[in-house]
PDB file of N, CA and C in Angstrom:
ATOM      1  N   UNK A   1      -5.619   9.811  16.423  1.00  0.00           N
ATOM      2  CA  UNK A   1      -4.981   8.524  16.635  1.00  0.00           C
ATOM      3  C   UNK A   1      -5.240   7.624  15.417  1.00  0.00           C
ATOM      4  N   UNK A   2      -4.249   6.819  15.395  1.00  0.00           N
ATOM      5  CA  UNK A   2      -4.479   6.017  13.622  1.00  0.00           C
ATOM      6  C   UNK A   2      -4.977   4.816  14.297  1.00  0.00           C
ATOM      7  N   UNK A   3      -5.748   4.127  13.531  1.00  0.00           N
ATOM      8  CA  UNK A   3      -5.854   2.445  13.550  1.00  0.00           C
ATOM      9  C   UNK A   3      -5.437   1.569  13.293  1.00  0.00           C
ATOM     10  N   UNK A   4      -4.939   0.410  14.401  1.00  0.00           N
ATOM     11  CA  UNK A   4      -3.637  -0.276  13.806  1.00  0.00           C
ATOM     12  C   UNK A   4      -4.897  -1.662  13.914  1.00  0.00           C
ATOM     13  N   UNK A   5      -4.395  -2.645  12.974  1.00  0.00           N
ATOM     14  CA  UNK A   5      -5.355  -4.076  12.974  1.00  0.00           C
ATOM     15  C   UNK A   5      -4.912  -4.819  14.152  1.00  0.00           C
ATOM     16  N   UNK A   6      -5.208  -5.835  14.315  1.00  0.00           N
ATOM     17  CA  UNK A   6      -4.374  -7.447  14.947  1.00  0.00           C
ATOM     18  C   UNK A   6      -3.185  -7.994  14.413  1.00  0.00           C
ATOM     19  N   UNK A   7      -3.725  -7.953  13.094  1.00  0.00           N
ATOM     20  CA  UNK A   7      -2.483  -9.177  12.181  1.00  0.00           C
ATOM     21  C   UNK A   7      -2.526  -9.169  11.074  1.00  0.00           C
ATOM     22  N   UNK A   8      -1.469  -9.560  10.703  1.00  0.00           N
ATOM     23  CA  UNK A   8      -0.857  -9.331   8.899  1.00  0.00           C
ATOM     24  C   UNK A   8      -2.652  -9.759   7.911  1.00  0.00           C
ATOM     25  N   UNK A   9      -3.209 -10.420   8.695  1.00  0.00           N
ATOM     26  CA  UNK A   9      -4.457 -11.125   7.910  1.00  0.00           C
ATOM     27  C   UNK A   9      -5.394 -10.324   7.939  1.00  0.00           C
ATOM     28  N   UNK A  10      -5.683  -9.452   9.014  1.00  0.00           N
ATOM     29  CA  UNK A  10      -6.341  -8.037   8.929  1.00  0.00           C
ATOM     30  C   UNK A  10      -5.976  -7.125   8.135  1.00  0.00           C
ATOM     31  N   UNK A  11      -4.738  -6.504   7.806  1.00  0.00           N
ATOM     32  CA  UNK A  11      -4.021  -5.480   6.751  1.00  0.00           C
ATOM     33  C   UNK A  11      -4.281  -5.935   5.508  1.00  0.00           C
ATOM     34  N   UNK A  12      -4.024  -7.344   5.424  1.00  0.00           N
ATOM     35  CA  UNK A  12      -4.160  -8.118   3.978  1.00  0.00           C
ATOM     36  C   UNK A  12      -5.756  -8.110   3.985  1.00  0.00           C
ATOM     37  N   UNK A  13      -6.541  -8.341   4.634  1.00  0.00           N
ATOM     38  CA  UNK A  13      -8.013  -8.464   4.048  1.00  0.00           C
ATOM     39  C   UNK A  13      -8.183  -7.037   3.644  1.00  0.00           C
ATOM     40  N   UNK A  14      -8.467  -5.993   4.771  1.00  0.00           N
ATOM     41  CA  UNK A  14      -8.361  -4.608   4.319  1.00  0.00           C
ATOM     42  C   UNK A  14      -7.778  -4.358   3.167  1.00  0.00           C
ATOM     43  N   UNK A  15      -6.420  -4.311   2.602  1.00  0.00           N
ATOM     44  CA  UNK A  15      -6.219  -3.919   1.703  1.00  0.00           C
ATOM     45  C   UNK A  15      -7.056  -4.725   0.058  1.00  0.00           C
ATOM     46  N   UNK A  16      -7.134  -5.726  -0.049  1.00  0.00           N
ATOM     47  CA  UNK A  16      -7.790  -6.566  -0.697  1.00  0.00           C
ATOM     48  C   UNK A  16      -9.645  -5.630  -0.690  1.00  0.00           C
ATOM     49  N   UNK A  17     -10.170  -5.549   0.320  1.00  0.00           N
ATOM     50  CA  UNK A  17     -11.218  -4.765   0.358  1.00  0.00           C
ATOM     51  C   UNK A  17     -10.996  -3.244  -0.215  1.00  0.00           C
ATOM     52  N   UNK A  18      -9.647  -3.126   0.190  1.00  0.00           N
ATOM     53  CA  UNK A  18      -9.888  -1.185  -0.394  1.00  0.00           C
ATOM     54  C   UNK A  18      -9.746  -1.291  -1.821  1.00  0.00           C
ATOM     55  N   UNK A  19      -9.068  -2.389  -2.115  1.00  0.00           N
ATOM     56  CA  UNK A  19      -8.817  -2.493  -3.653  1.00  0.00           C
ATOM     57  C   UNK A  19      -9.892  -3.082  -4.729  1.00  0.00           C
ATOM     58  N   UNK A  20     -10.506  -4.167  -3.877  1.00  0.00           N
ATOM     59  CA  UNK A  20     -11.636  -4.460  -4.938  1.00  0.00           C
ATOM     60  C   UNK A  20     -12.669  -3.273  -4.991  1.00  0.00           C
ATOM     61  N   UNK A  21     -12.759  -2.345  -4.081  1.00  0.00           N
ATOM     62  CA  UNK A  21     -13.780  -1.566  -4.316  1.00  0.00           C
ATOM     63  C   UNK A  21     -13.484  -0.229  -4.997  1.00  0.00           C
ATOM     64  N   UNK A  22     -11.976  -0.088  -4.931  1.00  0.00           N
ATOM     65  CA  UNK A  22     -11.430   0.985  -5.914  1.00  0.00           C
ATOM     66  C   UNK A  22     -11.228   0.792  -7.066  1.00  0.00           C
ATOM     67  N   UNK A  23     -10.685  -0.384  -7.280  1.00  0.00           N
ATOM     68  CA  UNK A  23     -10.258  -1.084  -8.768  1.00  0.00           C
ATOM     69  C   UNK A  23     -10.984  -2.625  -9.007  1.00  0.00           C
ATOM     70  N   UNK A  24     -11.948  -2.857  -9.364  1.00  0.00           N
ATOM     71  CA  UNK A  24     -12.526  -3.834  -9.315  1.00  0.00           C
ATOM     72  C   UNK A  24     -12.211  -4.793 -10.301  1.00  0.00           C
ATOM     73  N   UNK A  25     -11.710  -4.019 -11.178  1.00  0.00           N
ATOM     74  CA  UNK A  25     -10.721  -4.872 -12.572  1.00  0.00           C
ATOM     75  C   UNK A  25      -9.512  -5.578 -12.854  1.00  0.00           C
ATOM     76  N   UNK A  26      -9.058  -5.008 -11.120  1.00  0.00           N
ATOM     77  CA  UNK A  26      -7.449  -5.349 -11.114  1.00  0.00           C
ATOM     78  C   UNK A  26      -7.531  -7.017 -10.263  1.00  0.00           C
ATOM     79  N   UNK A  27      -7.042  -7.911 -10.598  1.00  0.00           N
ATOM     80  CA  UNK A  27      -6.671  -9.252 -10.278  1.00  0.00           C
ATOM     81  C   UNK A  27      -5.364  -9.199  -8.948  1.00  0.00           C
ATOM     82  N   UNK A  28      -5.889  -9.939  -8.330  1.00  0.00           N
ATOM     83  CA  UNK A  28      -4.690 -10.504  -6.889  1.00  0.00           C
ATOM     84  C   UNK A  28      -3.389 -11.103  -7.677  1.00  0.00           C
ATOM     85  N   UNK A  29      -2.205 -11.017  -7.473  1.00  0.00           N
ATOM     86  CA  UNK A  29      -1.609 -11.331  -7.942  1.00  0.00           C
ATOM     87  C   UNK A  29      -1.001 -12.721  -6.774  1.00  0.00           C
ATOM     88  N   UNK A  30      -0.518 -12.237  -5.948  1.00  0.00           N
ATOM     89  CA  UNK A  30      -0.385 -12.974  -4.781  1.00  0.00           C
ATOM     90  C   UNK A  30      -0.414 -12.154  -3.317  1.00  0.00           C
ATOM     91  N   UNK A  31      -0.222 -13.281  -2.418  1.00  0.00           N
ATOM     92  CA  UNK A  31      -0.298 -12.491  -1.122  1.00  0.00           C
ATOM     93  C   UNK A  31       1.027 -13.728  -0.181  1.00  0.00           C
ATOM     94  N   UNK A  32       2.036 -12.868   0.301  1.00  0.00           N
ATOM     95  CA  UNK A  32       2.662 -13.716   0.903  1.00  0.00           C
ATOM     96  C   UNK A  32       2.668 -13.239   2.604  1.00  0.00           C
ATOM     97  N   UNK A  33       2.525 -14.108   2.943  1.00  0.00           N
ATOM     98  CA  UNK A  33       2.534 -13.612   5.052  1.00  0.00           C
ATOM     99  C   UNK A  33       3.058 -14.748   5.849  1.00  0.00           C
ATOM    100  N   UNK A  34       3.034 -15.703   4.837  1.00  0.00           N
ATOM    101  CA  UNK A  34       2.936 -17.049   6.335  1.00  0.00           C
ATOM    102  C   UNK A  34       4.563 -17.129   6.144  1.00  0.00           C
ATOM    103  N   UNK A  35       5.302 -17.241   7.541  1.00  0.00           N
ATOM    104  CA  UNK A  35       6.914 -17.729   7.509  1.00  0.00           C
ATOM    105  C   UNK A  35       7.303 -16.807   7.070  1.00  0.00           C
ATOM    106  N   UNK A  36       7.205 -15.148   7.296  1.00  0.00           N
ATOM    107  CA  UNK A  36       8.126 -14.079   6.571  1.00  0.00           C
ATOM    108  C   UNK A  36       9.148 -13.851   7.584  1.00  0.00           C
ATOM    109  N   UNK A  37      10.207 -13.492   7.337  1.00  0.00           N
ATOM    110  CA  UNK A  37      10.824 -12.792   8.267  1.00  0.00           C
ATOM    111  C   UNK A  37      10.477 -11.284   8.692  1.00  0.00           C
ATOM    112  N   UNK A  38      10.814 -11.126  10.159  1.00  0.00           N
ATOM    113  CA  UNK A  38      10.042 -10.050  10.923  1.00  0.00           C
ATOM    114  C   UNK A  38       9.047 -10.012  10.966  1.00  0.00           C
ATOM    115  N   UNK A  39       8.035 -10.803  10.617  1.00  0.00           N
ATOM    116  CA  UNK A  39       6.194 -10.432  10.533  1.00  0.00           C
ATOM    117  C   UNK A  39       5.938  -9.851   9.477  1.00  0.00           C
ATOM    118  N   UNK A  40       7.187  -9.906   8.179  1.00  0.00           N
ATOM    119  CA  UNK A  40       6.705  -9.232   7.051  1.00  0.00           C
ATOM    120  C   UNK A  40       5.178  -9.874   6.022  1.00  0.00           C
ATOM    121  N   UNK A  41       5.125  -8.887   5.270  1.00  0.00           N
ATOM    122  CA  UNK A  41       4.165  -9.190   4.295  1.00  0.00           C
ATOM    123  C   UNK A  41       4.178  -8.787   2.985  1.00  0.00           C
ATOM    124  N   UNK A  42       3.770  -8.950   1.490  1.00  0.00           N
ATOM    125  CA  UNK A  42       3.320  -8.165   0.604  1.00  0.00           C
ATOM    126  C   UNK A  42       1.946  -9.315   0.085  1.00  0.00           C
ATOM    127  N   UNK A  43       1.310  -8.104  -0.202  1.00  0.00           N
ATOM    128  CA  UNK A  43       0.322  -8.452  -1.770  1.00  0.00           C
ATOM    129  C   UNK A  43       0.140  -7.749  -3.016  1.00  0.00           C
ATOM    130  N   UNK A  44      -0.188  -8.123  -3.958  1.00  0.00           N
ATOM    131  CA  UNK A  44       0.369  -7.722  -5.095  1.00  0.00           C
ATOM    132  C   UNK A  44      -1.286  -7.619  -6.183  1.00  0.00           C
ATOM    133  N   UNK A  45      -1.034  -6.646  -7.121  1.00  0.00           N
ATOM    134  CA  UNK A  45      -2.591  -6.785  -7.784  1.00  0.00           C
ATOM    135  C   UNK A  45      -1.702  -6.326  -9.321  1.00  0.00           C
ATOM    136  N   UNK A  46      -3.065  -7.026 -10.683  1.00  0.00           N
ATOM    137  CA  UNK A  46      -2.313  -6.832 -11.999  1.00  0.00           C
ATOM    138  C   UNK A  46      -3.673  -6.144 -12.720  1.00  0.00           C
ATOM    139  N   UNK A  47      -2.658  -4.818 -13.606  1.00  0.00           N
ATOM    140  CA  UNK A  47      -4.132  -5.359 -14.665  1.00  0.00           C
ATOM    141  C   UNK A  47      -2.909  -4.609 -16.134  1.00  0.00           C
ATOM    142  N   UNK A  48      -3.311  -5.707 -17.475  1.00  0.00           N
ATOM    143  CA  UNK A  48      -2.401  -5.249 -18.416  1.00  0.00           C
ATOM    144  C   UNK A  48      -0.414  -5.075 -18.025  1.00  0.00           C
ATOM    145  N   UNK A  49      -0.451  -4.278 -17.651  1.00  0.00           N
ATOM    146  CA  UNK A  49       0.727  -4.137 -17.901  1.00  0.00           C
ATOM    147  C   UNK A  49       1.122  -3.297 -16.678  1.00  0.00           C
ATOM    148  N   UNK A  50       0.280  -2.921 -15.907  1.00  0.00           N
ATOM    149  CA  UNK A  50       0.526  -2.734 -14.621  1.00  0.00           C
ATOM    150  C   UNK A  50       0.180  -3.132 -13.496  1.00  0.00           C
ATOM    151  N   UNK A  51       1.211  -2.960 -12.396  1.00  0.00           N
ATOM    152  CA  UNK A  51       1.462  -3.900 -11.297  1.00  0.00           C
ATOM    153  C   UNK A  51       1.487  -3.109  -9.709  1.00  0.00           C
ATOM    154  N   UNK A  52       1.116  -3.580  -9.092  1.00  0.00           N
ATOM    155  CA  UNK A  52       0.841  -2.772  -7.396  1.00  0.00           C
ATOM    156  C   UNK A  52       1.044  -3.435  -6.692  1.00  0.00           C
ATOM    157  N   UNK A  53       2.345  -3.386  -5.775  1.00  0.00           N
ATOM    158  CA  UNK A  53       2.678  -3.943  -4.504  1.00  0.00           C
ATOM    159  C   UNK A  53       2.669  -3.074  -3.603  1.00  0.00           C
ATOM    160  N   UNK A  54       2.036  -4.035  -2.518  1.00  0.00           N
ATOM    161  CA  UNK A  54       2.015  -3.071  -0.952  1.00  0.00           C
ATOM    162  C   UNK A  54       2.994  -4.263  -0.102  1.00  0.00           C
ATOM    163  N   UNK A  55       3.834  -3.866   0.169  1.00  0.00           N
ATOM    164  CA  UNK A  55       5.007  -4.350   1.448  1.00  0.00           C
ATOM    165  C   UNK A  55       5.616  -4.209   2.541  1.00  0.00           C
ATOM    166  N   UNK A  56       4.935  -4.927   3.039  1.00  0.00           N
ATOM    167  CA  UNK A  56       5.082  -4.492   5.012  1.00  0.00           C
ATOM    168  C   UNK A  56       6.833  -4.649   5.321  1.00  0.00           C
ATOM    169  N   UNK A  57       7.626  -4.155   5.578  1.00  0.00           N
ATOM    170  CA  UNK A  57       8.838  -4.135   5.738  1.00  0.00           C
ATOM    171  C   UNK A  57       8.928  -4.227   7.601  1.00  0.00           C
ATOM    172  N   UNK A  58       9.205  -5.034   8.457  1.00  0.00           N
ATOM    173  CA  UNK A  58       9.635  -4.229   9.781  1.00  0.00           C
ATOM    174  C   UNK A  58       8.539  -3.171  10.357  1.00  0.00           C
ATOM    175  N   UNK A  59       7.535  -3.403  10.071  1.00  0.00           N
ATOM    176  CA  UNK A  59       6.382  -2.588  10.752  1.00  0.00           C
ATOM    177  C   UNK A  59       6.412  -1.547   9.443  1.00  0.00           C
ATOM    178  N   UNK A  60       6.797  -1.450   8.555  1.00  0.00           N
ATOM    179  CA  UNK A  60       6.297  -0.339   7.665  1.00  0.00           C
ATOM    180  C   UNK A  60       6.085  -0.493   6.182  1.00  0.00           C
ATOM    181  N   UNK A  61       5.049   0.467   5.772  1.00  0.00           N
ATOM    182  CA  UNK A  61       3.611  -0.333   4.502  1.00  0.00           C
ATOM    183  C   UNK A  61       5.067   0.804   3.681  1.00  0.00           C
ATOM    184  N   UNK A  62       5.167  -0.107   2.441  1.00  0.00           N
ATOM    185  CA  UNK A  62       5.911   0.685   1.342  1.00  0.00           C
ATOM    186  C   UNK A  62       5.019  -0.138   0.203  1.00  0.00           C
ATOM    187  N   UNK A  63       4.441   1.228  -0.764  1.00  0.00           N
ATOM    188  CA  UNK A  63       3.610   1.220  -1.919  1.00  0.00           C
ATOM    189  C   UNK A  63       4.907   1.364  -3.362  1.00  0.00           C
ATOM    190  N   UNK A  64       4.763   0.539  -3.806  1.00  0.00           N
ATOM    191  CA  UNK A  64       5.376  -0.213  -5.351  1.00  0.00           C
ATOM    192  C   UNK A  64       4.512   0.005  -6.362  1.00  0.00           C
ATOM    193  N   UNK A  65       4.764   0.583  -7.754  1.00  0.00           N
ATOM    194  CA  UNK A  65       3.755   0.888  -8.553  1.00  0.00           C
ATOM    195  C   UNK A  65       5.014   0.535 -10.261  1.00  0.00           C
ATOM    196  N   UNK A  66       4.586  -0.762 -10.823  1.00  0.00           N
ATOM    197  CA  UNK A  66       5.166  -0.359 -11.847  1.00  0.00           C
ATOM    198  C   UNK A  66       4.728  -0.593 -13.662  1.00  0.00           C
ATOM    199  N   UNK A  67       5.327  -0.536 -13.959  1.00  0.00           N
ATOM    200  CA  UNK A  67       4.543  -0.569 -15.486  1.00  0.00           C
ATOM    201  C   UNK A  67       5.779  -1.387 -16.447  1.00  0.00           C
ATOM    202  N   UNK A  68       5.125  -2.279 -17.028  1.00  0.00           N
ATOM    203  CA  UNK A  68       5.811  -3.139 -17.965  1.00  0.00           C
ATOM    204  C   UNK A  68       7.294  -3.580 -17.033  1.00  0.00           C
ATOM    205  N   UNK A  69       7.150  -4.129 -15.762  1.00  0.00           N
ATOM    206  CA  UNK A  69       8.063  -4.817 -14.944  1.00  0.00           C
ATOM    207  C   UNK A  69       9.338  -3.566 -14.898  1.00  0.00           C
ATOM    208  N   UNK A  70       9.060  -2.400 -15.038  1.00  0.00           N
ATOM    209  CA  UNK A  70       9.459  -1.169 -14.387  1.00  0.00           C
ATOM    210  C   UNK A  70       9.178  -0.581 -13.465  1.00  0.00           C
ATOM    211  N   UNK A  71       9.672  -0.033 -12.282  1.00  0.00           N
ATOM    212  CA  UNK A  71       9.139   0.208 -11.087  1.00  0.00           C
ATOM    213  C   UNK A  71       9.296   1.915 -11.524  1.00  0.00           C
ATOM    214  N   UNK A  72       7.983   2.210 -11.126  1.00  0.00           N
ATOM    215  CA  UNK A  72       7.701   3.877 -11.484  1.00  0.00           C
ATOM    216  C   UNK A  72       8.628   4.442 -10.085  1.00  0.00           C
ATOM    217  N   UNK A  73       9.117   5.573 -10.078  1.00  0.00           N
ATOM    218  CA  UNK A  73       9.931   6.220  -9.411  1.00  0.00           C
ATOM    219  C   UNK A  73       8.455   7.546  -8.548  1.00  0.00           C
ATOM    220  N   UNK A  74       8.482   7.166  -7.512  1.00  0.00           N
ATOM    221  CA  UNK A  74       7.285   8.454  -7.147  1.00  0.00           C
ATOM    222  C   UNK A  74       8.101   9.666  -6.647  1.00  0.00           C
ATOM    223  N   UNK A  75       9.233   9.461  -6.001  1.00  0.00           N
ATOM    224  CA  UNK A  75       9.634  10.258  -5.638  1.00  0.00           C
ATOM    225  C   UNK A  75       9.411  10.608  -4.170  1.00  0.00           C
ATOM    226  N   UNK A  76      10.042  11.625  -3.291  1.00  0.00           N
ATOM    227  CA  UNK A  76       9.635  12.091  -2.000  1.00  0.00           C
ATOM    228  C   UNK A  76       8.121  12.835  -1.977  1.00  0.00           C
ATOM    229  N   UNK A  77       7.725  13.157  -2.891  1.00  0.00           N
ATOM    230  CA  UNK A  77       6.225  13.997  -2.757  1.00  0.00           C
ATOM    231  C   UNK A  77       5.451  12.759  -2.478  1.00  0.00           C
ATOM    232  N   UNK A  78       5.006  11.586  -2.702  1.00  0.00           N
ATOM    233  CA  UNK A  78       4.262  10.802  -1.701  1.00  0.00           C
ATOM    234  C   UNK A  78       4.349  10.791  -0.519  1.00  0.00           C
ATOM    235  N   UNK A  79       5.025  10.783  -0.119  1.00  0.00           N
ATOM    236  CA  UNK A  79       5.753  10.549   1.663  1.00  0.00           C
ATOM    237  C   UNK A  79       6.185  11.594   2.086  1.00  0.00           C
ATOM    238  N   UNK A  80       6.157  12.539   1.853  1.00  0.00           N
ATOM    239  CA  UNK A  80       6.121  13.972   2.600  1.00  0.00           C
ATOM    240  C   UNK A  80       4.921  14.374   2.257  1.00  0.00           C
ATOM    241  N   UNK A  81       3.781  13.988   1.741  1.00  0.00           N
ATOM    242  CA  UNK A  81       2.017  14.496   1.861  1.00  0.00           C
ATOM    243  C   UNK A  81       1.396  13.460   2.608  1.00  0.00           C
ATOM    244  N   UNK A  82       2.264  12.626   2.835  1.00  0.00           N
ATOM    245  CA  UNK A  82       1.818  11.299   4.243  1.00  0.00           C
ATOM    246  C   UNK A  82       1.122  12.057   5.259  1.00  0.00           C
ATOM    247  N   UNK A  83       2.118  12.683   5.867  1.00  0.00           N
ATOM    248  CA  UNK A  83       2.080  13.816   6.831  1.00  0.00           C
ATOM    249  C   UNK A  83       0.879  14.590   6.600  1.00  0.00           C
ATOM    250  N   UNK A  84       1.031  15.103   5.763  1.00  0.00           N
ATOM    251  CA  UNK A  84      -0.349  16.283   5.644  1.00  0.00           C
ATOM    252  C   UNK A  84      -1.456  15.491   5.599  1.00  0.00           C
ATOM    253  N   UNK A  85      -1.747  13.985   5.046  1.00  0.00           N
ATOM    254  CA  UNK A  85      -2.924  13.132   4.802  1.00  0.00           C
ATOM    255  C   UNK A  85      -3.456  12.572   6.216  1.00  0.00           C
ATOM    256  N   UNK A  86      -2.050  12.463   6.934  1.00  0.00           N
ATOM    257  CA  UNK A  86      -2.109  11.841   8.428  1.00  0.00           C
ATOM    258  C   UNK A  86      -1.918  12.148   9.609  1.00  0.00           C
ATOM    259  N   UNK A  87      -2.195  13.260   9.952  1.00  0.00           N
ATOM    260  CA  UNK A  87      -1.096  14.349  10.790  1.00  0.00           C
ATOM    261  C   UNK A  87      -0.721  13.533  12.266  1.00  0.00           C
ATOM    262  N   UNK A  88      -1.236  12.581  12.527  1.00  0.00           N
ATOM    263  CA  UNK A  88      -1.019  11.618  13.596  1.00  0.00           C
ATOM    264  C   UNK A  88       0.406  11.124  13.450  1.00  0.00           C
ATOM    265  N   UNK A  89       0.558  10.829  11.896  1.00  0.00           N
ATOM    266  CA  UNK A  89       2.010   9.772  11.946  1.00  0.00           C
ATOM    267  C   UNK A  89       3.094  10.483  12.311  1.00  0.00           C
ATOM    268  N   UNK A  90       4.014  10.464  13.285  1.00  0.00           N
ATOM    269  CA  UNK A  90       5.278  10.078  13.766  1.00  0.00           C
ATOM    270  C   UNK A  90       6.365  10.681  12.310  1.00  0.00           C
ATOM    271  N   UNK A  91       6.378  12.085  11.990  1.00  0.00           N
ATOM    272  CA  UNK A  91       7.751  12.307  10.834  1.00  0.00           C
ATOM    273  C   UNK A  91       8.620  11.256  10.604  1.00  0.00           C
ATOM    274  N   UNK A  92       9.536  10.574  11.635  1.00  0.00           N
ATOM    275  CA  UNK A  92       9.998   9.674  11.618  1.00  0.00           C
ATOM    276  C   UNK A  92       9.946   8.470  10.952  1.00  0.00           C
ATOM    277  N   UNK A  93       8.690   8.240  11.397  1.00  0.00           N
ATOM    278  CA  UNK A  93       8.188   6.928  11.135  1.00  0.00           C
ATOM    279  C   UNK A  93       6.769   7.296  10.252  1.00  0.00           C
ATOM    280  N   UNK A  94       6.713   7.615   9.045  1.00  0.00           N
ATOM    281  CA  UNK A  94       5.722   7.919   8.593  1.00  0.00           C
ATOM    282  C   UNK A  94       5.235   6.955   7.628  1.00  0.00           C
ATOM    283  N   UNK A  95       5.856   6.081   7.303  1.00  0.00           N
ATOM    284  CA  UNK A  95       5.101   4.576   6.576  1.00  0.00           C
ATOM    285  C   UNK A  95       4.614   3.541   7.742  1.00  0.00           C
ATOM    286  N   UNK A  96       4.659   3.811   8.917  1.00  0.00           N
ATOM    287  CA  UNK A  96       4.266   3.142  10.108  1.00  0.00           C
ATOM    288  C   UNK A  96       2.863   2.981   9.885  1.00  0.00           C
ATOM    289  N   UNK A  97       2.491   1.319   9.758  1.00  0.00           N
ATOM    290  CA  UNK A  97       1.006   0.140   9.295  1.00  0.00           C
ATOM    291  C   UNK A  97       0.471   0.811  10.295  1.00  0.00           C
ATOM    292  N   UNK A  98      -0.840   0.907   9.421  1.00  0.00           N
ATOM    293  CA  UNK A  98      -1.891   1.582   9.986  1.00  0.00           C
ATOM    294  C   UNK A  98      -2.960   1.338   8.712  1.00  0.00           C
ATOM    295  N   UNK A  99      -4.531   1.602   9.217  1.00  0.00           N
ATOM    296  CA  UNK A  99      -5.222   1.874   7.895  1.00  0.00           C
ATOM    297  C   UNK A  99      -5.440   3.109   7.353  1.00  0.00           C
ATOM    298  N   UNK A 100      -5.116   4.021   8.513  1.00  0.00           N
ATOM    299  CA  UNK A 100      -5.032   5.413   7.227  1.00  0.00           C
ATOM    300  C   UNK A 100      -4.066   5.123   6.259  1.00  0.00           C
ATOM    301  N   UNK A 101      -2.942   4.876   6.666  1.00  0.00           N
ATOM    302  CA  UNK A 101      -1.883   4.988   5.448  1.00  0.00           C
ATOM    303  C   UNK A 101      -2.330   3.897   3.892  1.00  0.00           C
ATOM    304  N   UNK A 102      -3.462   2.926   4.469  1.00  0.00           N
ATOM    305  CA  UNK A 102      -3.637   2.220   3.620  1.00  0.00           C
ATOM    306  C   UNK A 102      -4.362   2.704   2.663  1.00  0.00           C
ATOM    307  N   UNK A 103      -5.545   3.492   3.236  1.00  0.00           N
ATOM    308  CA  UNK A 103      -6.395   4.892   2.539  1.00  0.00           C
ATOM    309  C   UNK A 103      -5.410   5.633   1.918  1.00  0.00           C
ATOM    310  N   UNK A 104      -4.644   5.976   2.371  1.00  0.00           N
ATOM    311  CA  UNK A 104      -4.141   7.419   1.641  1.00  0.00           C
ATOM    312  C   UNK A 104      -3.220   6.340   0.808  1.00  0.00           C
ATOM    313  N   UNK A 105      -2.810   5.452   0.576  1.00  0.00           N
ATOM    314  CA  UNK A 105      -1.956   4.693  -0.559  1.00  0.00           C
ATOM    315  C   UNK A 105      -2.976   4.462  -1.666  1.00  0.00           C
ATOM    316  N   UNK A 106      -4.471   3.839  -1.354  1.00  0.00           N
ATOM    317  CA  UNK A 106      -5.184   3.399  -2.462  1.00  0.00           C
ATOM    318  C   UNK A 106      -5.966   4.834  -3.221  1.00  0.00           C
ATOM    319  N   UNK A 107      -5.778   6.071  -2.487  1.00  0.00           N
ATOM    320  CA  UNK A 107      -6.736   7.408  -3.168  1.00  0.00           C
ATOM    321  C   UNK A 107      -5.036   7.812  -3.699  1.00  0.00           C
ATOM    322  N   UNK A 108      -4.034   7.575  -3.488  1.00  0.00           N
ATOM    323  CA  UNK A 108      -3.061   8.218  -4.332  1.00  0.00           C
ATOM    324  C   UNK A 108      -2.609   7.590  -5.900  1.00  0.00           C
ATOM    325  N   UNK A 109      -3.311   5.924  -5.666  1.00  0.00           N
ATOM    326  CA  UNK A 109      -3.056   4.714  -6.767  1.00  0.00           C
ATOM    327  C   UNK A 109      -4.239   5.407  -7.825  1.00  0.00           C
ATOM    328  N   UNK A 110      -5.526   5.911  -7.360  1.00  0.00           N
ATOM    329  CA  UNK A 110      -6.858   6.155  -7.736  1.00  0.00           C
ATOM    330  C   UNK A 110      -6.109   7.156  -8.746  1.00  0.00           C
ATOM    331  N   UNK A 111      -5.840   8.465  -7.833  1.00  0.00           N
ATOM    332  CA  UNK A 111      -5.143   9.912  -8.353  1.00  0.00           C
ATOM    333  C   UNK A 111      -3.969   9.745  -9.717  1.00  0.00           C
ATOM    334  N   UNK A 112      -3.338   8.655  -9.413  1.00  0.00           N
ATOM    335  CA  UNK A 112      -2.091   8.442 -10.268  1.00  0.00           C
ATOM    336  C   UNK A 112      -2.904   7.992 -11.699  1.00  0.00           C
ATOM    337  N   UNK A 113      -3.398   7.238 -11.529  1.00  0.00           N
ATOM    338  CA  UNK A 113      -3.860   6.661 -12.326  1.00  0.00           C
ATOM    339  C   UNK A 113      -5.427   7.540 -13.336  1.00  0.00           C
ATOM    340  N   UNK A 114      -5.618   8.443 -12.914  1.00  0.00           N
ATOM    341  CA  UNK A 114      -6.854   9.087 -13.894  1.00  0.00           C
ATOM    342  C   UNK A 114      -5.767   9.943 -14.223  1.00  0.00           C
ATOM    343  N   UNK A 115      -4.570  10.346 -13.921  1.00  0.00           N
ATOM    344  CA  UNK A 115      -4.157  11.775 -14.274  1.00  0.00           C
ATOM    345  C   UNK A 115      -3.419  11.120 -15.018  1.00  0.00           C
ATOM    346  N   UNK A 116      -2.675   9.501 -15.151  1.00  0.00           N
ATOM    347  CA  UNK A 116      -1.984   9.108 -16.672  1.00  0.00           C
ATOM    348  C   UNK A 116      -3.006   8.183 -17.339  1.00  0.00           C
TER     349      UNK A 116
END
């Protein structure tokens, strides 16, 4: 079973926590939650010339990664190893907020990033 928080302010602290302790170099860029439509959210982190958004869409976390205000293209191999990272999530619905998915977004940011 996955773990879902209370509220956009729980996901946002969590993620803020998974990140200062993964990337301790990278700066908040912003965090927007209050007055979104649908209960949306993003927050955003910088360092140099690259940029990381996490965005709650309609109940679902979509990870943004780009470089010099280019959005890197990941492709379907993130989100079809969702599944294998999470075997709980719903095929369907496999960006469905949760904190595993928040784990498996910040060890794939970790991964991306030593291998370029």
């Amino acid at each position: 079973m996955v773990k879902k928080l209370k509220d956009n302010i729980g996901y946002i602290t969590y993620i803020r926590g998974e990140m200062k302790k993964s990337f301790p170099d990278w700066h908040e860029m912003d965090a927007v939650y209050e007055n979104q439509p649908n209960n949306n959210f993003q927050i955003s982190f910088v360092k140099d010339l690259n940029k990381i958004h996490f965005t709650k869409d309609r109940g679902l976390l979509e990870l943004s990664l780009y470089y010099d205000n280019n959005q890197i293209q990941l492709g379907y191999l993130i989100y079809n190893s969702i599944l294998k990272s999470i075997p709980e999530q719903d095929s369907k619905w496999r960006l469905t907020l949760c904190t595993e998915l928040i784990d498996y977004y910040v060890t794939f940011i970790k991964k991306y990033f030593i291998r370029n």
